[in-house]
PDB file of N, CA and C in Angstrom:
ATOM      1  N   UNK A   1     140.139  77.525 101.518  1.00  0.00           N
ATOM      2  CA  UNK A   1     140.505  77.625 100.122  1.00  0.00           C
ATOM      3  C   UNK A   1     139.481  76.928  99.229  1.00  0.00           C
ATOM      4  N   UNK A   2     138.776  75.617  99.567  1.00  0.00           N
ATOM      5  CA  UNK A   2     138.020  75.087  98.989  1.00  0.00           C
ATOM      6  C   UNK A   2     136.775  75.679  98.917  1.00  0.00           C
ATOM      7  N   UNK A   3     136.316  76.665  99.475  1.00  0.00           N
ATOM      8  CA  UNK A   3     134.787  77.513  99.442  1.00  0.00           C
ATOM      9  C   UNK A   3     135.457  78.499  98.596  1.00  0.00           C
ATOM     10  N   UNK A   4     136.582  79.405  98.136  1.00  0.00           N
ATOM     11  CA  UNK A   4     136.687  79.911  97.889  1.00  0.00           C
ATOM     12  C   UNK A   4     136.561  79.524  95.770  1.00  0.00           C
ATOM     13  N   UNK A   5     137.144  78.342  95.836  1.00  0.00           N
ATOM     14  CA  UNK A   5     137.248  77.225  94.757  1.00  0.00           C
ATOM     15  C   UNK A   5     135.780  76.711  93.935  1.00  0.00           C
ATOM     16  N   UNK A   6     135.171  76.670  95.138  1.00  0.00           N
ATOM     17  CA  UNK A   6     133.571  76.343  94.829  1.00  0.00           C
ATOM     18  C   UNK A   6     133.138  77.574  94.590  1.00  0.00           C
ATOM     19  N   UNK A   7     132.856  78.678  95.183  1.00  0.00           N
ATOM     20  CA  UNK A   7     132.432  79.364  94.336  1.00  0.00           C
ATOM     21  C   UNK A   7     132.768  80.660  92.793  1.00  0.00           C
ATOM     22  N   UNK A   8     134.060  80.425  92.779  1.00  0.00           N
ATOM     23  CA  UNK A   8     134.723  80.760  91.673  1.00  0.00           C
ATOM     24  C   UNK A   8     134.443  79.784  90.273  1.00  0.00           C
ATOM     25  N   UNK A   9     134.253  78.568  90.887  1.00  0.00           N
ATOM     26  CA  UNK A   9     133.812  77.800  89.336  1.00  0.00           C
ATOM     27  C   UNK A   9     132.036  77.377  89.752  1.00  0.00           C
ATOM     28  N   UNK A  10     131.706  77.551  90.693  1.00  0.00           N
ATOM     29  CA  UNK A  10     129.976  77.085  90.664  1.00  0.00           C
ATOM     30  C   UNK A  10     130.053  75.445  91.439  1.00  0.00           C
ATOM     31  N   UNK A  11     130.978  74.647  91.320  1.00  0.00           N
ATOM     32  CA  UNK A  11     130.954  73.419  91.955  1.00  0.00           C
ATOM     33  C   UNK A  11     132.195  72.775  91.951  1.00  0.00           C
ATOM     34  N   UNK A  12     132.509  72.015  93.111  1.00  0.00           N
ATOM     35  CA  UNK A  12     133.465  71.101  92.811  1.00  0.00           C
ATOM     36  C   UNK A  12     132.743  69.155  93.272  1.00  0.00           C
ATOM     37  N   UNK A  13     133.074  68.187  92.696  1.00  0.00           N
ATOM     38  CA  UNK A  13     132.793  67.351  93.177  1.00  0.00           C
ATOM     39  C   UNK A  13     131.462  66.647  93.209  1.00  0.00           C
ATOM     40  N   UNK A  14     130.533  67.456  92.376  1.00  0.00           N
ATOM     41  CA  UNK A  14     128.821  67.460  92.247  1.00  0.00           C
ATOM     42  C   UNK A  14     128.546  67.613  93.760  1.00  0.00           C
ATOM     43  N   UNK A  15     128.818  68.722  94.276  1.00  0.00           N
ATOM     44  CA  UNK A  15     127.936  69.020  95.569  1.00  0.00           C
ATOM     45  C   UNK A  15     127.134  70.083  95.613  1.00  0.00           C
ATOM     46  N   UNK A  16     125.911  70.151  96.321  1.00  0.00           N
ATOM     47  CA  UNK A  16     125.172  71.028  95.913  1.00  0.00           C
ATOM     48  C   UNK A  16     125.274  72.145  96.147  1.00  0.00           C
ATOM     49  N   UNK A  17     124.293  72.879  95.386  1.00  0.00           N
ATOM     50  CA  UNK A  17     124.688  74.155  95.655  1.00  0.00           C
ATOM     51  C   UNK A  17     123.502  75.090  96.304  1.00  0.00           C
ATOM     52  N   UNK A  18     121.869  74.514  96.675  1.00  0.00           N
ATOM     53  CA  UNK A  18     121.223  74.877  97.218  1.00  0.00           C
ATOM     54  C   UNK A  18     121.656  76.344  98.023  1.00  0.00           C
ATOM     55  N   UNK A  19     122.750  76.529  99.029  1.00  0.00           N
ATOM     56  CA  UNK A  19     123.090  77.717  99.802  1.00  0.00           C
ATOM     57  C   UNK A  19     123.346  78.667  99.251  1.00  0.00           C
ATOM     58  N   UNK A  20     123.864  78.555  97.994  1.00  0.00           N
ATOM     59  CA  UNK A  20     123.868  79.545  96.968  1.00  0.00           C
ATOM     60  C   UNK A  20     122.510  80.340  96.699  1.00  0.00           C
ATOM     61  N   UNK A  21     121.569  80.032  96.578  1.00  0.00           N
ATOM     62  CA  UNK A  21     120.704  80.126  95.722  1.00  0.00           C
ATOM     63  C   UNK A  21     119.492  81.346  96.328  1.00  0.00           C
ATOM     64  N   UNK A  22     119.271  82.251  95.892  1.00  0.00           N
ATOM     65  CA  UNK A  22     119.089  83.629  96.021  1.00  0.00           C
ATOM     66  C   UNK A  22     118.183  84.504  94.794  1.00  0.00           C
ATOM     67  N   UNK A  23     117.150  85.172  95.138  1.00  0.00           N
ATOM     68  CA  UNK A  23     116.318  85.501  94.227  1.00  0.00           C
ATOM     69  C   UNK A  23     116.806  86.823  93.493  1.00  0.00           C
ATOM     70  N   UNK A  24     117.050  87.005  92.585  1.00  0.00           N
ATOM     71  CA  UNK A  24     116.890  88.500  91.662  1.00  0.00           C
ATOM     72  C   UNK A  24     115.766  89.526  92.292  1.00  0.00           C
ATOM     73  N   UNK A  25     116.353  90.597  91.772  1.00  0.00           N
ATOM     74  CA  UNK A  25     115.352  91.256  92.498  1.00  0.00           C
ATOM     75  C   UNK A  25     114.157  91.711  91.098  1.00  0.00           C
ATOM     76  N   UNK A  26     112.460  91.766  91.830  1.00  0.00           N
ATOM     77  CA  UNK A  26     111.736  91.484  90.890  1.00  0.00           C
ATOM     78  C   UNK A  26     112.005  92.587  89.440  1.00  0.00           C
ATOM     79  N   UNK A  27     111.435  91.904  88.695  1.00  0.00           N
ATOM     80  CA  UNK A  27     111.188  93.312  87.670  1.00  0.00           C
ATOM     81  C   UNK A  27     109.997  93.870  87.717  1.00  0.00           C
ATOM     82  N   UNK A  28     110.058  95.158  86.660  1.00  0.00           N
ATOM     83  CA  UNK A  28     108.813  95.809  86.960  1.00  0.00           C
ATOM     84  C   UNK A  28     107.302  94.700  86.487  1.00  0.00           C
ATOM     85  N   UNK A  29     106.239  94.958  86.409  1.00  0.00           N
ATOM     86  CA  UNK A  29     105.164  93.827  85.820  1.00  0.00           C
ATOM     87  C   UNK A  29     105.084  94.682  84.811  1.00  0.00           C
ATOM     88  N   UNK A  30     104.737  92.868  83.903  1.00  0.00           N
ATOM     89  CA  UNK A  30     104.219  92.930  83.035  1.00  0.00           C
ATOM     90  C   UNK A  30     102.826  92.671  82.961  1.00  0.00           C
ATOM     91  N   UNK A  31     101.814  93.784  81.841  1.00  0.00           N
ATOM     92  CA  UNK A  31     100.424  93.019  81.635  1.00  0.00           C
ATOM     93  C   UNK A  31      99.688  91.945  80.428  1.00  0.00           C
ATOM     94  N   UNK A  32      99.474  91.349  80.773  1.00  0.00           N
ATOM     95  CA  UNK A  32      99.010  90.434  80.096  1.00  0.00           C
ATOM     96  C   UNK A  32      97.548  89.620  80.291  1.00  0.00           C
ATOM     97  N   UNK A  33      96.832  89.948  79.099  1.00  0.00           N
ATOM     98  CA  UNK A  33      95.229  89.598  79.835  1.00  0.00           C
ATOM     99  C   UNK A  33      94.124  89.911  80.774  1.00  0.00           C
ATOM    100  N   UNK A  34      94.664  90.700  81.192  1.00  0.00           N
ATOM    101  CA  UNK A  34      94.281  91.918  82.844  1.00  0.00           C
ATOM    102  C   UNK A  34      95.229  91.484  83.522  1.00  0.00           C
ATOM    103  N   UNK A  35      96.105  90.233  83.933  1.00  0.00           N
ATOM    104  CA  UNK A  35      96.842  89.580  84.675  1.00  0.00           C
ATOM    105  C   UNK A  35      98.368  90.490  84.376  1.00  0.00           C
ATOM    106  N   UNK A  36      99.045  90.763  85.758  1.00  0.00           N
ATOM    107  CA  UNK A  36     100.552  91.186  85.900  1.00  0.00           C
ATOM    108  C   UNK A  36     101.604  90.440  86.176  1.00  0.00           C
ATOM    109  N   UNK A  37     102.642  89.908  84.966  1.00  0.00           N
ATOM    110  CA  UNK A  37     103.090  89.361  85.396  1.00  0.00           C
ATOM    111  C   UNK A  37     104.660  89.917  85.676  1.00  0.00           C
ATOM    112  N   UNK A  38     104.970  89.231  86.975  1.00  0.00           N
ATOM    113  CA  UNK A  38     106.893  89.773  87.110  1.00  0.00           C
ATOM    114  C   UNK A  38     107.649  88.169  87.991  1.00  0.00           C
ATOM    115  N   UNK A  39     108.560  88.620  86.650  1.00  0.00           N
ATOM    116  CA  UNK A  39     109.453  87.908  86.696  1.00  0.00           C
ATOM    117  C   UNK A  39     110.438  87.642  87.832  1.00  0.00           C
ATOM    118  N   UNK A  40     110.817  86.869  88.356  1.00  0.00           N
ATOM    119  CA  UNK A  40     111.462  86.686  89.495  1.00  0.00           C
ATOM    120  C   UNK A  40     112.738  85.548  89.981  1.00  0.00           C
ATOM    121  N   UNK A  41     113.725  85.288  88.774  1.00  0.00           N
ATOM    122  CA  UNK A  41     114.347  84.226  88.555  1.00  0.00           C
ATOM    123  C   UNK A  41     115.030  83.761  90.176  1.00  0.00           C
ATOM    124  N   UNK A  42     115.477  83.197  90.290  1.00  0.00           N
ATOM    125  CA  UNK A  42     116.025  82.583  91.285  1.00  0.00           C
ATOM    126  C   UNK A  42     117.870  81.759  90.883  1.00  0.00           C
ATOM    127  N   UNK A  43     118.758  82.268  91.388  1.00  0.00           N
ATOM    128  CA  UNK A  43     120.185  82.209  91.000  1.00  0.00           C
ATOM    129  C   UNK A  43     120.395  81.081  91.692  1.00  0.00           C
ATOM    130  N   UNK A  44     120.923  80.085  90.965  1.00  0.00           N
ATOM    131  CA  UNK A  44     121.301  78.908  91.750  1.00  0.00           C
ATOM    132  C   UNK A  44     123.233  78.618  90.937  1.00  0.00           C
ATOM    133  N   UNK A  45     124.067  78.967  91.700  1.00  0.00           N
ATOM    134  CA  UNK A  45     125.230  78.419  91.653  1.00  0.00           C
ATOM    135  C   UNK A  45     125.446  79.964  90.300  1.00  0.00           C
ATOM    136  N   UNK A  46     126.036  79.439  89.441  1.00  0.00           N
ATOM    137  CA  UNK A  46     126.120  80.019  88.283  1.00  0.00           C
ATOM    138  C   UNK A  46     124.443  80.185  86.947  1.00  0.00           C
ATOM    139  N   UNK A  47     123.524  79.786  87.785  1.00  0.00           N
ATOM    140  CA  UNK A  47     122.559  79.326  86.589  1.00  0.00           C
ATOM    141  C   UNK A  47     121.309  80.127  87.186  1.00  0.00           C
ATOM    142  N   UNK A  48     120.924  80.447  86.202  1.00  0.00           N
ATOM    143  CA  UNK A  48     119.106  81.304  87.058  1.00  0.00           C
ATOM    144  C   UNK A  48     118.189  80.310  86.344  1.00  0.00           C
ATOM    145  N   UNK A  49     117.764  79.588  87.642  1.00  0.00           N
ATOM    146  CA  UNK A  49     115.990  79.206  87.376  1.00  0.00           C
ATOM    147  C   UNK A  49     114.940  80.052  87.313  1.00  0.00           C
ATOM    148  N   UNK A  50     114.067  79.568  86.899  1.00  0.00           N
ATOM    149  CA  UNK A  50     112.956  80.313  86.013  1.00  0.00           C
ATOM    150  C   UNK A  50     111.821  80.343  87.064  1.00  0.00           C
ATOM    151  N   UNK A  51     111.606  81.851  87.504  1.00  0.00           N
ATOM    152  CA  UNK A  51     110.385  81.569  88.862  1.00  0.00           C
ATOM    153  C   UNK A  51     109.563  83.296  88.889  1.00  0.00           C
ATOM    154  N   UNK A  52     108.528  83.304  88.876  1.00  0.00           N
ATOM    155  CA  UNK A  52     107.498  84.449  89.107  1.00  0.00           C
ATOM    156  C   UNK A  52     106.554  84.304  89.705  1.00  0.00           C
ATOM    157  N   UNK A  53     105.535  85.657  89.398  1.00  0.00           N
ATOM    158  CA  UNK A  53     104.477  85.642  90.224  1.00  0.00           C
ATOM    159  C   UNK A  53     103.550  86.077  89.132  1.00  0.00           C
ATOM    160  N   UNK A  54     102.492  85.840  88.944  1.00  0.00           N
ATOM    161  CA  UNK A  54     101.204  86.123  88.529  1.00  0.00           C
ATOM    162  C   UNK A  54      99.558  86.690  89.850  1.00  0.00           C
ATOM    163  N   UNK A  55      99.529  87.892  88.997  1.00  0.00           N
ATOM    164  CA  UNK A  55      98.410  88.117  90.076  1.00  0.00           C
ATOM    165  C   UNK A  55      97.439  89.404  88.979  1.00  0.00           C
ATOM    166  N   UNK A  56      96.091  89.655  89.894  1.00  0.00           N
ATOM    167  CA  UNK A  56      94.988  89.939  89.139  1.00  0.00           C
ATOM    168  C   UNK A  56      94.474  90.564  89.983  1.00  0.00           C
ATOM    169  N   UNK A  57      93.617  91.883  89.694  1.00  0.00           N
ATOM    170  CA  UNK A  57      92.533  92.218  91.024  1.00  0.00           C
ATOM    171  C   UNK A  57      91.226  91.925  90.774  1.00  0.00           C
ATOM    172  N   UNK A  58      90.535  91.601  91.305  1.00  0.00           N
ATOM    173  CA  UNK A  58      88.883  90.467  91.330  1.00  0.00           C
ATOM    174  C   UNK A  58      88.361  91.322  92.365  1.00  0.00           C
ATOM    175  N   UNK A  59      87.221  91.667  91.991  1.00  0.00           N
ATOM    176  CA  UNK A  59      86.002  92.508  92.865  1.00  0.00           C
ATOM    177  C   UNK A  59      87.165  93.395  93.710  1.00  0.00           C
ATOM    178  N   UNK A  60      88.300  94.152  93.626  1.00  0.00           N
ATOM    179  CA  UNK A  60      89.015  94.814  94.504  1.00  0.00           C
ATOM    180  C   UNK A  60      89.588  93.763  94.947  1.00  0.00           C
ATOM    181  N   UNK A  61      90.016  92.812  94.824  1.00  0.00           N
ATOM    182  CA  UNK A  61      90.687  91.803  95.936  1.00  0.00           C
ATOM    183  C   UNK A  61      92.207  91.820  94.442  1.00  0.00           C
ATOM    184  N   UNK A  62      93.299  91.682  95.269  1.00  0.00           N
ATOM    185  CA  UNK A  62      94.565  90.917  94.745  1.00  0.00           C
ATOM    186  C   UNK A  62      94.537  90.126  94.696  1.00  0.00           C
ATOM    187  N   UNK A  63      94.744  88.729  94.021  1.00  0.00           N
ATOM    188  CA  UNK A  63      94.858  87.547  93.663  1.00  0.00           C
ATOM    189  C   UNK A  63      96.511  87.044  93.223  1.00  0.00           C
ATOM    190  N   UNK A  64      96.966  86.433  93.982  1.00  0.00           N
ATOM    191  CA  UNK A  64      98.480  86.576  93.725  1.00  0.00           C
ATOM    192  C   UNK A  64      98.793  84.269  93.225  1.00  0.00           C
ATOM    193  N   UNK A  65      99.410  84.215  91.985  1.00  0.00           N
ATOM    194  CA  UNK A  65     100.093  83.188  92.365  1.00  0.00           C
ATOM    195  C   UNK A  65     101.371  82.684  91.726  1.00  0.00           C
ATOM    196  N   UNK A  66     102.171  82.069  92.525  1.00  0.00           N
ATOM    197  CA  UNK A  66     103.421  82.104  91.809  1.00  0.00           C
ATOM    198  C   UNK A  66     103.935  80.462  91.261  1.00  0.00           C
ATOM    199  N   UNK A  67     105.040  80.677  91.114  1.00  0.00           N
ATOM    200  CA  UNK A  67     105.453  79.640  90.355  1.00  0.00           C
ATOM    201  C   UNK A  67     107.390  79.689  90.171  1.00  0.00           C
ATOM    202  N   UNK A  68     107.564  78.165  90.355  1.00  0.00           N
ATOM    203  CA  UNK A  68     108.969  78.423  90.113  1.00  0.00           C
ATOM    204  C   UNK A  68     109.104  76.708  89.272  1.00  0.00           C
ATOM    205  N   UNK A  69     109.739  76.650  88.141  1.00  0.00           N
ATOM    206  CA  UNK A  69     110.035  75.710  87.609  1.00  0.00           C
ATOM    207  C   UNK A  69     111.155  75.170  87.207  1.00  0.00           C
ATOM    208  N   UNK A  70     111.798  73.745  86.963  1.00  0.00           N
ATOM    209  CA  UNK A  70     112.990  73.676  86.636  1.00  0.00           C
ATOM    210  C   UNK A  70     113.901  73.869  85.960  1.00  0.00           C
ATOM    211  N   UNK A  71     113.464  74.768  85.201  1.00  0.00           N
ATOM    212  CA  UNK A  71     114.285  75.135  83.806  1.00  0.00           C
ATOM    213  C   UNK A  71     115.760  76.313  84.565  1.00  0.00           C
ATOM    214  N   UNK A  72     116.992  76.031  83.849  1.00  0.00           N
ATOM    215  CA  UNK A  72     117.849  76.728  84.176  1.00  0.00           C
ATOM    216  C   UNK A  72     118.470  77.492  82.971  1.00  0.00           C
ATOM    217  N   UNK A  73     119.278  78.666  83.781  1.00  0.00           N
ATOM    218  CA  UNK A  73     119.215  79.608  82.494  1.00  0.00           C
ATOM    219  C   UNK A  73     120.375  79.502  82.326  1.00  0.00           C
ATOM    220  N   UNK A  74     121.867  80.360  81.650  1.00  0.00           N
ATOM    221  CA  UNK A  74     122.957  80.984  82.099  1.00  0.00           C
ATOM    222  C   UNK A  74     122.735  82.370  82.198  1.00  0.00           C
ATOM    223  N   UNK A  75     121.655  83.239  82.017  1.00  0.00           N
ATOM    224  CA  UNK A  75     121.491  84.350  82.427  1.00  0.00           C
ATOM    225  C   UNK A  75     120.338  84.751  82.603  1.00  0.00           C
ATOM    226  N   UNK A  76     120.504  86.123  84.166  1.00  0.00           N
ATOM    227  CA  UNK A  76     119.459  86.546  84.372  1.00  0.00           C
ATOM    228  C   UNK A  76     118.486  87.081  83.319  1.00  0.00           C
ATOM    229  N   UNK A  77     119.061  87.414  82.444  1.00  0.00           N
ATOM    230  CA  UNK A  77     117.908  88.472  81.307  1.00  0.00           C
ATOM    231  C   UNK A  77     117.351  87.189  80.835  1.00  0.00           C
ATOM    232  N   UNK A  78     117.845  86.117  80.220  1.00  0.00           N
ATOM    233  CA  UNK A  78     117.488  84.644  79.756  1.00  0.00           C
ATOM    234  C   UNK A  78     116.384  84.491  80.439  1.00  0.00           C
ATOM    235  N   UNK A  79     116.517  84.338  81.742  1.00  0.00           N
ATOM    236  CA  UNK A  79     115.581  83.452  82.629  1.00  0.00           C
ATOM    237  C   UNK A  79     114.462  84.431  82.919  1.00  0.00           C
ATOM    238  N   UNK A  80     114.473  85.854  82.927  1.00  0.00           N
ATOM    239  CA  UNK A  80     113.188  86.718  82.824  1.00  0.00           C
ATOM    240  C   UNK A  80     112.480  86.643  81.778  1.00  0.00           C
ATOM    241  N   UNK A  81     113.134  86.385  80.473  1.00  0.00           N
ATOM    242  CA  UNK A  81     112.490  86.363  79.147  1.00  0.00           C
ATOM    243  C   UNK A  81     111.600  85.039  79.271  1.00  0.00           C
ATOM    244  N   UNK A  82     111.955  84.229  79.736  1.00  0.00           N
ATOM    245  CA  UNK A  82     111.346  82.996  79.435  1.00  0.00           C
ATOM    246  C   UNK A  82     109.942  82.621  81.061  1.00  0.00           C
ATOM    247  N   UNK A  83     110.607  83.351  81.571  1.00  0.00           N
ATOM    248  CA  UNK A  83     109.407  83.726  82.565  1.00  0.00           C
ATOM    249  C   UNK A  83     108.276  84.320  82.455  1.00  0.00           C
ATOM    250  N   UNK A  84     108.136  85.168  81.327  1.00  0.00           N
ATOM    251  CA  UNK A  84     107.311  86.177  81.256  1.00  0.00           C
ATOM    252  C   UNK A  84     106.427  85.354  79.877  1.00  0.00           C
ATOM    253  N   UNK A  85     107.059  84.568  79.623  1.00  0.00           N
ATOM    254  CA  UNK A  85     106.586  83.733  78.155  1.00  0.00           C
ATOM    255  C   UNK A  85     105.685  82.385  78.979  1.00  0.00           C
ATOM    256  N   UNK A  86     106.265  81.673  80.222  1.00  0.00           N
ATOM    257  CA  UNK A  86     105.638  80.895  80.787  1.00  0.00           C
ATOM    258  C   UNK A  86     104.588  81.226  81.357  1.00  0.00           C
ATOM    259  N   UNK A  87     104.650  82.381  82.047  1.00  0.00           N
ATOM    260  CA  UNK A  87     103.576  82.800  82.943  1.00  0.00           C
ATOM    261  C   UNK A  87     102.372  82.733  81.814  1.00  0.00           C
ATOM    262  N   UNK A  88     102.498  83.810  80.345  1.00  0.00           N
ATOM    263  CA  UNK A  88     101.422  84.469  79.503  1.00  0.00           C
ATOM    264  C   UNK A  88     101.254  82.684  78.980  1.00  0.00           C
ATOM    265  N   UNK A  89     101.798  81.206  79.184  1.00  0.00           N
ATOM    266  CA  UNK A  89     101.314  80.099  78.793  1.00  0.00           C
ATOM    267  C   UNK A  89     100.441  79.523  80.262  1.00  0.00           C
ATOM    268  N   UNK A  90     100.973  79.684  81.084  1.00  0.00           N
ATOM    269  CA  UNK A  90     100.126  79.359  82.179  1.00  0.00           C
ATOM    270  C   UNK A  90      98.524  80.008  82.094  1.00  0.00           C
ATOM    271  N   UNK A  91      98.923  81.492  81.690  1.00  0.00           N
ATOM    272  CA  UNK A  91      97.259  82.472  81.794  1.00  0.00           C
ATOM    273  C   UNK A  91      96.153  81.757  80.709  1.00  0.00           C
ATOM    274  N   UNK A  92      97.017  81.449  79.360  1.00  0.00           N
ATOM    275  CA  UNK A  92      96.208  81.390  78.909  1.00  0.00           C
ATOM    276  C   UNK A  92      95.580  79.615  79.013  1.00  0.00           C
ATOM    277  N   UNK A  93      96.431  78.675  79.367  1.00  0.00           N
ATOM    278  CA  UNK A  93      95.832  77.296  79.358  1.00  0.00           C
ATOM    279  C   UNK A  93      95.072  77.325  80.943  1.00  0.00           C
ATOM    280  N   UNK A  94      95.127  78.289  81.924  1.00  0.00           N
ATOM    281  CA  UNK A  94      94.351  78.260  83.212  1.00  0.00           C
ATOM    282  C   UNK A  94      92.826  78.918  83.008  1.00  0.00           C
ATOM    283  N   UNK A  95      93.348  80.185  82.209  1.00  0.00           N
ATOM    284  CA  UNK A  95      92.114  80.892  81.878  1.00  0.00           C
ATOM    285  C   UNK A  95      91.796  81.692  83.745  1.00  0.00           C
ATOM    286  N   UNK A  96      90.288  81.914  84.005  1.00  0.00           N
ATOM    287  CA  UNK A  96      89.915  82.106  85.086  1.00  0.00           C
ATOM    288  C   UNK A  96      89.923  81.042  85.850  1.00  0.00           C
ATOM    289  N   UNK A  97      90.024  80.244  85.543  1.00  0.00           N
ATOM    290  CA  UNK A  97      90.286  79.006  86.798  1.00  0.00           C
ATOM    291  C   UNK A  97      91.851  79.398  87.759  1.00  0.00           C
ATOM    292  N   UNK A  98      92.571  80.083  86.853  1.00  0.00           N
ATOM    293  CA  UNK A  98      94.234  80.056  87.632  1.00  0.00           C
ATOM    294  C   UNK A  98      94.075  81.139  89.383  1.00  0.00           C
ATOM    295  N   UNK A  99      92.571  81.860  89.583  1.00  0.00           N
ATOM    296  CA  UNK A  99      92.366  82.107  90.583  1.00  0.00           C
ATOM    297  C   UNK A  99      91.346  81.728  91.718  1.00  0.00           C
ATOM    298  N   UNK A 100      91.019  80.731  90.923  1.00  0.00           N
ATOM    299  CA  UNK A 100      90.248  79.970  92.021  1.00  0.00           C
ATOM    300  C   UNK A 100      90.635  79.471  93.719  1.00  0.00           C
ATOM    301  N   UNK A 101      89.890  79.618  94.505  1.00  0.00           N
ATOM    302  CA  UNK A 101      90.555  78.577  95.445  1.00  0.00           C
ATOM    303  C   UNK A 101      91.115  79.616  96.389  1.00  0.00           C
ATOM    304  N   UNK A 102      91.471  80.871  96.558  1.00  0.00           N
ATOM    305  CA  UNK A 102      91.954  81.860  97.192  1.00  0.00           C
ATOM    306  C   UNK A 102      92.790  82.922  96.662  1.00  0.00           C
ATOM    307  N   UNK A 103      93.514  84.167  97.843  1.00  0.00           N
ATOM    308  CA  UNK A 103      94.013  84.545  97.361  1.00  0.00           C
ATOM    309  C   UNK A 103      95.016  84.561  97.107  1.00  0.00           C
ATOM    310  N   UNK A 104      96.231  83.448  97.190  1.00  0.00           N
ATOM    311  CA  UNK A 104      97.137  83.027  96.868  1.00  0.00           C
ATOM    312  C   UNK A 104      97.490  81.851  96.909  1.00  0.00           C
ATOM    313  N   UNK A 105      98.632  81.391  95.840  1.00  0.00           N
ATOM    314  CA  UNK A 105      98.771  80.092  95.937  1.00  0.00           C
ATOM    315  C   UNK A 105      99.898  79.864  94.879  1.00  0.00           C
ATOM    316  N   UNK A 106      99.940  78.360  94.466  1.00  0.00           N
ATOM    317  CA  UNK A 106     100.800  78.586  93.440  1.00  0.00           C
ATOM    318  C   UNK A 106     100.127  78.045  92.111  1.00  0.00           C
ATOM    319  N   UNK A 107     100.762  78.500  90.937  1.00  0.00           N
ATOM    320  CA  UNK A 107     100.355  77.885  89.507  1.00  0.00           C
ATOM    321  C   UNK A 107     101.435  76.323  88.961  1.00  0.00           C
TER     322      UNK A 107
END
């Protein structure tokens, strides 16, 4: 009865909720700068954190890197909007440096 309790309200007791926590499925990309970005929130309990991927193609190569940060949403559309706003702040304060170093990684 008590799992059933926990997840009908999101928590009981401040216990965590890590097992919950489960990715959206991506959206289509967005472009920005030559760079694609898609959004990829991550559902934790009742709340979507804010998490994507950024990537680029360089001489034919994919360049992929992602990112997940602490910000929480109450909704999925919320937490894509503000993903797609972080990423195009990441591109532009990384510049070409945000693919340095290989072809994947994180920002």
């Amino acid at each position: 009865m008590s799992s059933f309790i926990k997840k009908a309200f999101g928590w009981i007791g401040g216990g965590s909720e890590s097992s919950d926590a489960s990715a959206a499925a991506p959206a289509e990309p967005e472009t920005y700068k030559d760079c694609l970005i898609v959004a990829k929130p991550i559902r934790e309990g009742s709340q979507w954190r804010l998490a994507g991927s950024i990537s680029r193609e360089i001489e034919g190569e994919r360049f992929e890197r992602t990112f997940i940060r602490a910000d929480l949403f109450g909704s999925e559309a919320e937490a894509r909007s503000f993903t797609i706003r972080k990423a195009q702040q990441i591109i532009d304060q990384n510049g070409a440096s945000l693919f340095r170093g290989g072809k994947s990684g994180t920002a």
